[in-house]
C-alpha atoms as a PDB file:
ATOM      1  CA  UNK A   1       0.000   0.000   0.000  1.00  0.00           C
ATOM      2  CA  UNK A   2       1.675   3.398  -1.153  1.00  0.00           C
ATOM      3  CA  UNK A   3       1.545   6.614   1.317  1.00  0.00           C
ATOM      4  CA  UNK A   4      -1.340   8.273  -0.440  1.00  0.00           C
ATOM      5  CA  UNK A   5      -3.455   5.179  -0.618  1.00  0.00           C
ATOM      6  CA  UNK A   6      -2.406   4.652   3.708  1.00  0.00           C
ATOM      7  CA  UNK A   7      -2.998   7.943   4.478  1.00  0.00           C
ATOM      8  CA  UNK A   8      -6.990   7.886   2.469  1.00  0.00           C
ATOM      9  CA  UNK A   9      -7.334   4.359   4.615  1.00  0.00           C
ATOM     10  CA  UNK A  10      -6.753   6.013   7.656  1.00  0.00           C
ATOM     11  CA  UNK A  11      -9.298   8.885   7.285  1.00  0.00           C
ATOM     12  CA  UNK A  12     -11.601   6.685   5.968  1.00  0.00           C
ATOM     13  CA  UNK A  13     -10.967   4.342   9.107  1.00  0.00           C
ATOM     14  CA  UNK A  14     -10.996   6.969  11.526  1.00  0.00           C
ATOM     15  CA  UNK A  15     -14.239   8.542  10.443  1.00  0.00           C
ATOM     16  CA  UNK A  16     -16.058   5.576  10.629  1.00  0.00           C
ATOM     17  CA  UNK A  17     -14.681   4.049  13.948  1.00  0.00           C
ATOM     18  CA  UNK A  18     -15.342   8.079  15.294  1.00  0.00           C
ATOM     19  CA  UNK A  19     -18.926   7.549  14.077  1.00  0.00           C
ATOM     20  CA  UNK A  20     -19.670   4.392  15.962  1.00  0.00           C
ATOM     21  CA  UNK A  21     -17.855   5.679  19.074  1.00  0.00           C
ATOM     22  CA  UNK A  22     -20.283   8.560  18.774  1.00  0.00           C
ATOM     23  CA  UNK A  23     -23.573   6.038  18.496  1.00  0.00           C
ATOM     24  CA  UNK A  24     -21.614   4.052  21.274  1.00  0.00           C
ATOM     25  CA  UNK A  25     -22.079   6.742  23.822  1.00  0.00           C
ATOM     26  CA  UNK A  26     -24.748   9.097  23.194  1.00  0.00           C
ATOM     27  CA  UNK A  27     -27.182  10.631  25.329  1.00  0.00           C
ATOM     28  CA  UNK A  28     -27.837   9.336  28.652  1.00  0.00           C
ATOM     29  CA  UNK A  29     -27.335   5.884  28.436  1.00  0.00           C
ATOM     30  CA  UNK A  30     -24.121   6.391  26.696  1.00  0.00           C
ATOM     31  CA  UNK A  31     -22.736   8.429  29.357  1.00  0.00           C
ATOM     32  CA  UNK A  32     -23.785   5.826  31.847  1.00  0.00           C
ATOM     33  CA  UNK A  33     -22.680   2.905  29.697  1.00  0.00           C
ATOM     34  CA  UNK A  34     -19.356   5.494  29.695  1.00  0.00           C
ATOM     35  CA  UNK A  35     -19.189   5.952  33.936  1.00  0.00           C
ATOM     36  CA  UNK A  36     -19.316   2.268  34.097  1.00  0.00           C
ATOM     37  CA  UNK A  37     -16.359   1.308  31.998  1.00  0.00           C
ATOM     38  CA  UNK A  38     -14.455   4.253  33.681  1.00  0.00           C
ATOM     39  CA  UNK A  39     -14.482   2.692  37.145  1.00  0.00           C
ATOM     40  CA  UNK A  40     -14.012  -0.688  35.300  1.00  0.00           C
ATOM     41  CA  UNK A  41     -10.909   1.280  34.045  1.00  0.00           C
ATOM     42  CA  UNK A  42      -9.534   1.849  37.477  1.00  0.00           C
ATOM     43  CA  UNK A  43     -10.342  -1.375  39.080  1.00  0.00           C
ATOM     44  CA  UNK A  44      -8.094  -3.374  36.048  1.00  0.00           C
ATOM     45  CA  UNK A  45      -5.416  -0.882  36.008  1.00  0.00           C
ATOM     46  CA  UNK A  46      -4.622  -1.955  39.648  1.00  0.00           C
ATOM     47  CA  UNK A  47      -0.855  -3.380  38.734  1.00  0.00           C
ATOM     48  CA  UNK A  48      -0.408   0.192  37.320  1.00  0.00           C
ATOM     49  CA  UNK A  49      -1.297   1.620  40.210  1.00  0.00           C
ATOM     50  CA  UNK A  50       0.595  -0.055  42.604  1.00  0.00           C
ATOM     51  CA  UNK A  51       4.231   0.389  40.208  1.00  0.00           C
ATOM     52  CA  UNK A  52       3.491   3.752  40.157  1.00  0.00           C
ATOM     53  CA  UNK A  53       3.598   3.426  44.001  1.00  0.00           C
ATOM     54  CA  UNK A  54       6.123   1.583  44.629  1.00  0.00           C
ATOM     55  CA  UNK A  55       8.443   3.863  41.879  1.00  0.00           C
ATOM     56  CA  UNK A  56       7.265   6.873  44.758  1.00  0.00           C
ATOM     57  CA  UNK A  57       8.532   5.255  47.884  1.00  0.00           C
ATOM     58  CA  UNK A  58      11.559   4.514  45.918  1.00  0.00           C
ATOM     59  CA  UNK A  59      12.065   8.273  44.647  1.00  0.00           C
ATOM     60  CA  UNK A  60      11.057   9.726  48.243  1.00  0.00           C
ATOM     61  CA  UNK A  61      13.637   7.522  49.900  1.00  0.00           C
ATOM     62  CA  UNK A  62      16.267   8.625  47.558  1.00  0.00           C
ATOM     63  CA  UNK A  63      15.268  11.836  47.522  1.00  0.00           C
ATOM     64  CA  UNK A  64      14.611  12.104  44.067  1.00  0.00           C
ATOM     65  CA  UNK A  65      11.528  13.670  42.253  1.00  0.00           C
ATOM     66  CA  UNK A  66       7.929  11.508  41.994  1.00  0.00           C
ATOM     67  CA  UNK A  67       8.008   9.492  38.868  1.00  0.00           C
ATOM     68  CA  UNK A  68       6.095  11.592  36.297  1.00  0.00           C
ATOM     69  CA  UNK A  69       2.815   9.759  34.295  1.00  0.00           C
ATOM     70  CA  UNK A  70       1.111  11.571  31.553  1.00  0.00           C
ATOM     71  CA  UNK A  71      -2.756  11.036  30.705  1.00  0.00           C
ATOM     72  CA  UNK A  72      -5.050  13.086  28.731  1.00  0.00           C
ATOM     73  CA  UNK A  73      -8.477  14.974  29.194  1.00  0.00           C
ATOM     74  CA  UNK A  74     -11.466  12.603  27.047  1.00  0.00           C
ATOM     75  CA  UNK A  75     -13.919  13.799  24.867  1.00  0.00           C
ATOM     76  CA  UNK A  76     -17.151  12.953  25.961  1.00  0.00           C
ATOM     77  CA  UNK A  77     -16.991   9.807  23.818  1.00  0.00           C
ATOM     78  CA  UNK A  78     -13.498   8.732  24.437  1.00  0.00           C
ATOM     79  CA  UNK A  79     -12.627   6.060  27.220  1.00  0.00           C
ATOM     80  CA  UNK A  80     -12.647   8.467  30.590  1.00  0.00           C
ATOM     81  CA  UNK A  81      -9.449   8.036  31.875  1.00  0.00           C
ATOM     82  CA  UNK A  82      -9.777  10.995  34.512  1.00  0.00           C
ATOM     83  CA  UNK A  83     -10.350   8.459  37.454  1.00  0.00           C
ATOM     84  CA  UNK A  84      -7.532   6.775  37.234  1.00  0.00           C
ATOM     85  CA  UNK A  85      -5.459   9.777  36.656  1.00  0.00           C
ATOM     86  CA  UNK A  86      -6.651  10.770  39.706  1.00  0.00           C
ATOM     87  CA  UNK A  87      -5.770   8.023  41.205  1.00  0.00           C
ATOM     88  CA  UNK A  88      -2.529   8.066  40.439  1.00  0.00           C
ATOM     89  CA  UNK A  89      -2.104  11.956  41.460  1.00  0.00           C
ATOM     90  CA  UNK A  90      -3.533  10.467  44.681  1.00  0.00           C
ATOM     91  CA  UNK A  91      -0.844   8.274  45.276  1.00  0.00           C
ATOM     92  CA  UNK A  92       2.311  10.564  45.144  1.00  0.00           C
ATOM     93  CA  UNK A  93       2.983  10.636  41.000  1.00  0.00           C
ATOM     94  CA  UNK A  94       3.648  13.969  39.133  1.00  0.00           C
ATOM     95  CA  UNK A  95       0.464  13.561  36.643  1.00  0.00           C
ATOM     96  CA  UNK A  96       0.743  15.588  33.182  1.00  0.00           C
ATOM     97  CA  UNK A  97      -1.757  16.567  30.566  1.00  0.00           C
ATOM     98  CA  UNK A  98      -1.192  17.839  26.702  1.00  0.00           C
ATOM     99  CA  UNK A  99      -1.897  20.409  25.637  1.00  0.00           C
ATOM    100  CA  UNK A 100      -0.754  21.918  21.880  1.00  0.00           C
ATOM    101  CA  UNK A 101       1.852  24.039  21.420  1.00  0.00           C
ATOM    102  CA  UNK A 102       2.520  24.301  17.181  1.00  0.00           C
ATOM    103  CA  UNK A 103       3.319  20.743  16.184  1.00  0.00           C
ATOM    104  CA  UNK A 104       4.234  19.600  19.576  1.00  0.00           C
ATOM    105  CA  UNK A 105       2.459  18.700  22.967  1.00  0.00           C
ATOM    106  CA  UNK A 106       3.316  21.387  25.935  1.00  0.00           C
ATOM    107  CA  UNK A 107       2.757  19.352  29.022  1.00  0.00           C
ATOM    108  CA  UNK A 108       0.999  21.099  32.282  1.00  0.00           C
ATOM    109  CA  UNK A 109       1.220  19.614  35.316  1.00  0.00           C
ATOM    110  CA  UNK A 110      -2.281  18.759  37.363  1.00  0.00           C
ATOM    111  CA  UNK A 111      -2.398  18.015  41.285  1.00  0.00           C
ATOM    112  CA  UNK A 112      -5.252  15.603  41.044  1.00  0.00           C
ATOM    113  CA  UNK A 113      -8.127  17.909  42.176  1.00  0.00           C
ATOM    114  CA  UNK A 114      -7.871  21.346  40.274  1.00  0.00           C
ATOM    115  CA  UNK A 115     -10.337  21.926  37.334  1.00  0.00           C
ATOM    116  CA  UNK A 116      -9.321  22.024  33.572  1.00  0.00           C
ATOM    117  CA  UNK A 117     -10.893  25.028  31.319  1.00  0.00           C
ATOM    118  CA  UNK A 118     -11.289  24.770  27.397  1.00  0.00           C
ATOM    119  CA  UNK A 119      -8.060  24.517  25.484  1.00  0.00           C
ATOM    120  CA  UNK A 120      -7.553  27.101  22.994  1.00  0.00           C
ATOM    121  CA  UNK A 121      -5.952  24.272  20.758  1.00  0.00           C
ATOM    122  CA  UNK A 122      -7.845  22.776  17.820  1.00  0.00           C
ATOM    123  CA  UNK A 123      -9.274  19.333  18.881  1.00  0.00           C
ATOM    124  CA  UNK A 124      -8.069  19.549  22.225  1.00  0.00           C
ATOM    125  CA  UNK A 125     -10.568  19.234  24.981  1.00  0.00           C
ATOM    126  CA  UNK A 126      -9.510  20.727  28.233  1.00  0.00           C
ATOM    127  CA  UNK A 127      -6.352  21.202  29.706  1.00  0.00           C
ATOM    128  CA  UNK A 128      -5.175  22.091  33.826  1.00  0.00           C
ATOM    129  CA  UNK A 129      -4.072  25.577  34.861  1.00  0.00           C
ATOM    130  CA  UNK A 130      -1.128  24.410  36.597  1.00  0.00           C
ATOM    131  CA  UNK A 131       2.468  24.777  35.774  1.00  0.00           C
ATOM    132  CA  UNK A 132       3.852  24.483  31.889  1.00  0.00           C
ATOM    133  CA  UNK A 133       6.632  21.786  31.974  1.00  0.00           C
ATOM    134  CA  UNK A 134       7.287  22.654  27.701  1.00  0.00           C
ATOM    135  CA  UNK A 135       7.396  20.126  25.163  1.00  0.00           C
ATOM    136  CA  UNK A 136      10.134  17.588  26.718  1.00  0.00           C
ATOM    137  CA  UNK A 137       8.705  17.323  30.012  1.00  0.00           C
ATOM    138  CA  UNK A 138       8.207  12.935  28.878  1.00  0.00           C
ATOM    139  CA  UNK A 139      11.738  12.450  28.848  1.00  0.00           C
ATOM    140  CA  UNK A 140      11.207  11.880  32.222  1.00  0.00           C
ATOM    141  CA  UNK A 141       7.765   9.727  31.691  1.00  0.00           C
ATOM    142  CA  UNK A 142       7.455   5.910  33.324  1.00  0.00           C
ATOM    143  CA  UNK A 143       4.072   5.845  32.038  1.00  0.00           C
ATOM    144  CA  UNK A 144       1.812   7.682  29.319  1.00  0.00           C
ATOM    145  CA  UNK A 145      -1.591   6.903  29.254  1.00  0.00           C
ATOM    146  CA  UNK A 146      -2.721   8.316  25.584  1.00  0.00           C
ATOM    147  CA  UNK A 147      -5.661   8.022  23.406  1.00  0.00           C
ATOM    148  CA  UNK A 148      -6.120   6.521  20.403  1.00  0.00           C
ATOM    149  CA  UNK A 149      -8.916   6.149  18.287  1.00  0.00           C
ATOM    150  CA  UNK A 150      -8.580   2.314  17.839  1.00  0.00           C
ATOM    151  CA  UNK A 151      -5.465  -0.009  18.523  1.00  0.00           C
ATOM    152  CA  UNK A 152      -4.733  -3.169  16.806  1.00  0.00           C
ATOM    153  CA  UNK A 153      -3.236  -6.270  18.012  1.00  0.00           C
ATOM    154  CA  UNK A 154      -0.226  -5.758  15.303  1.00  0.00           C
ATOM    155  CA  UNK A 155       0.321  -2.902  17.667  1.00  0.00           C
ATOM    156  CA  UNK A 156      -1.110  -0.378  15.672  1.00  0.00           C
ATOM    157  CA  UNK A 157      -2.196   3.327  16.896  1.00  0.00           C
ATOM    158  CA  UNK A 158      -4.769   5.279  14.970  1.00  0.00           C
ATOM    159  CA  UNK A 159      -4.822   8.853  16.582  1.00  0.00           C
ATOM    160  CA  UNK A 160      -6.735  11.721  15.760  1.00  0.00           C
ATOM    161  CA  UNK A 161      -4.599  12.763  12.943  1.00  0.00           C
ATOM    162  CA  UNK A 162      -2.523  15.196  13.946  1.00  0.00           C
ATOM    163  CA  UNK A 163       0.314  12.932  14.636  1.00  0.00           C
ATOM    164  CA  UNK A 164       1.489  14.903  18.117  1.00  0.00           C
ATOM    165  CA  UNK A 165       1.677  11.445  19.577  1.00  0.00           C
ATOM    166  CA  UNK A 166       3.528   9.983  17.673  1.00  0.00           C
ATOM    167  CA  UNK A 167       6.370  12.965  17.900  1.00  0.00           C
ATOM    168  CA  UNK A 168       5.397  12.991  21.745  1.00  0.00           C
ATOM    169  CA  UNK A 169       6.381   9.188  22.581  1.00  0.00           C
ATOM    170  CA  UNK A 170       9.736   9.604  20.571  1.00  0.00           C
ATOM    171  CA  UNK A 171      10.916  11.480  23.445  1.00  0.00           C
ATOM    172  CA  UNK A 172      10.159   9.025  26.182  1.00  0.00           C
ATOM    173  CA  UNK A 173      13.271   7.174  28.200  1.00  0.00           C
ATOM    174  CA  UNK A 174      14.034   3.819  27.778  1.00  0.00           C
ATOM    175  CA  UNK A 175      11.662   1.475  29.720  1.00  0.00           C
ATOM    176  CA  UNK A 176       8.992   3.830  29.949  1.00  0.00           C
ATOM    177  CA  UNK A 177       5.604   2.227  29.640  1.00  0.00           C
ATOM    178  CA  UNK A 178       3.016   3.414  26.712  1.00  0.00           C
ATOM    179  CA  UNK A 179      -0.810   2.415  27.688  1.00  0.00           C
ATOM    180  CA  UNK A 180      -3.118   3.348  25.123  1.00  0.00           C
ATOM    181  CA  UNK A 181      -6.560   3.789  26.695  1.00  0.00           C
ATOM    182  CA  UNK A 182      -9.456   2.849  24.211  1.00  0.00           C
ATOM    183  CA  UNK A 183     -13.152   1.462  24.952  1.00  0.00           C
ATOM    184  CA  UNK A 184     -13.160  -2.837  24.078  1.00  0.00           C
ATOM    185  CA  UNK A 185     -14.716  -2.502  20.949  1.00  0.00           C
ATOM    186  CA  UNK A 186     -11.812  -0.184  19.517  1.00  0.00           C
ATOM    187  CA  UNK A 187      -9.236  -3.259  20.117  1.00  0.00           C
ATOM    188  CA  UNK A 188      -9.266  -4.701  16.786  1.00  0.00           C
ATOM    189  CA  UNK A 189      -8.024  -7.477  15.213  1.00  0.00           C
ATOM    190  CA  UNK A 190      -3.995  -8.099  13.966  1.00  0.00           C
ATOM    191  CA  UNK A 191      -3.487  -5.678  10.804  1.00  0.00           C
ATOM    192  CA  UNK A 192      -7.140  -3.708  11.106  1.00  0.00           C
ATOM    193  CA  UNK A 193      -5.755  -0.706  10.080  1.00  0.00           C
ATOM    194  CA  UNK A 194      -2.510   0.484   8.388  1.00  0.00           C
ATOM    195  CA  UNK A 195       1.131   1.442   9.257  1.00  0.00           C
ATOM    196  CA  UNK A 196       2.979   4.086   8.452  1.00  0.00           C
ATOM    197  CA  UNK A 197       7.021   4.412   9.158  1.00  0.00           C
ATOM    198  CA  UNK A 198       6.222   7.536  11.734  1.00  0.00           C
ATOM    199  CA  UNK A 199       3.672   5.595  13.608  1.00  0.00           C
ATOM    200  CA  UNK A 200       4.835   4.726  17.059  1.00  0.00           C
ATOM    201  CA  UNK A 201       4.041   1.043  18.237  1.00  0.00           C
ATOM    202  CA  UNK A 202       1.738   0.608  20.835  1.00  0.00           C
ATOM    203  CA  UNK A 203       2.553  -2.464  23.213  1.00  0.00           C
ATOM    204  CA  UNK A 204      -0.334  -2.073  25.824  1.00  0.00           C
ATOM    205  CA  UNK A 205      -3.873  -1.002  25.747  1.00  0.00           C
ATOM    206  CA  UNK A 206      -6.304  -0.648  28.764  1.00  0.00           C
ATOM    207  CA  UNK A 207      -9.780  -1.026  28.135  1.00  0.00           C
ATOM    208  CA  UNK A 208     -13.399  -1.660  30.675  1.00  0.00           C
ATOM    209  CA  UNK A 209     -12.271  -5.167  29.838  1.00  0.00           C
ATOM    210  CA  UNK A 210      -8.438  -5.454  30.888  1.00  0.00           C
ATOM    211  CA  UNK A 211      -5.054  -4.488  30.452  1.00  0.00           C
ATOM    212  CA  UNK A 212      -3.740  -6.012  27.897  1.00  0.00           C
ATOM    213  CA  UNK A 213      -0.285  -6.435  26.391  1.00  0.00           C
ATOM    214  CA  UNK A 214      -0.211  -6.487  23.025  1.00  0.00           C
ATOM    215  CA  UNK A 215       3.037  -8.013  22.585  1.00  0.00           C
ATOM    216  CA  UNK A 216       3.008 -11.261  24.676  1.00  0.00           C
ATOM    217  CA  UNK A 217      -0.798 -11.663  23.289  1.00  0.00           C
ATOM    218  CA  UNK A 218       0.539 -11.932  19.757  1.00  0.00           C
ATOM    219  CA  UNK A 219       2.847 -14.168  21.005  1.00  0.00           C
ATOM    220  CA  UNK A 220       0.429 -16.878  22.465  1.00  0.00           C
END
């Protein structure tokens, strides 16, 4: 498949899997269907919670900064992953949310209770008020919770479109964990959608169903 004919599969792809994500979780019973899988979210993302524990007792008894985790404001329709980023600020972690600065992500740092206000970024929800860390602040990263729009089991991403992820997670440190946080039905089968050279592998997703790694799946 030439770049032209990937790129047309992609919007075509992300359209339509937008589209059923909005039928998915409309109205009331969407947004309840929505709460639900959130808290289902936090209760399977236990193991993640407790590493990002045990990396803060580690870093407060050598002094060091809290291990930094980054995790993203949802769209009404996307998997809410607020909880659990609460949870996390909760339990001693430096928590970070995007927010666009030109071609980049800026990251801004959030203490776990302060509200977010509208982003003046296009197709960027909300964002904290607290401090600006710039566009570098995942070099320290163990953990990025990001969205996606639908992961595959070949470890395929398909974001928004943009491509700031994909220039974001080039900048994390080695062993730093990438979680891609979808809803169950956006977990698709090995080579569902298609791969570009730019497009950053995805080895975990967490969905209301599990957390699932991608790579040790494929190998079973």
């Amino acid at each position: 498949m030439d770049e032209e004919t990937t790129r047309s599969r992609k919007l075509q792809l992300r359209r339509q899997l937008r589209s059923r994500r909005a039928a998915a979780y409309a109205g009331e019973d969407g947004a309840a269907r929505r709460a639900r899988e959130a808290q289902q979210l936090l209760a399977h993302a236990a193991p993640l919670i407790a590493e990002v524990e045990r990396a803060v007792g580690a870093a407060s008894a050598a002094g060091a900064p809290a291990p930094l985790v980054a995790a993203y404001h949802p769209t009404p329709s996307e998997a809410d992953v607020l909880p659990l980023a609460g949870r996390l600020a909760r339990a001693g972690a430096r928590v970070v949310f995007p927010a666009a600065a030109g071609r980049e992500l800026e990251w801004i740092s959030w203490d776990g209770d302060s509200t977010f206000v509208d982003s003046p970024g296009r197709g960027f929800g909300q964002e904290p008020t607290g401090e600006r860390l710039g566009t570098r602040a995942l070099e320290e990263a163990m953990l990025v919770l990001a969205p996606a729009v639908a992961v595959d089991r070949s470890c395929t991403r398909i974001g928004h479109g943009a491509g700031y992820y994909d220039r974001a997670l080039r900048t994390l440190p080695e062993g730093a964990r990438i979680i891609a946080v979808i809803h169950p039905q956006e977990l698709l089968a090995p080579g569902a959608l298609p791969c570009e050279a730019h497009d950053v592998r995805i080895p975990e997703v967490l969905t209301a169903d599990g957390l699932v790694s991608l790579v040790t799946s494929a190998l079973s």
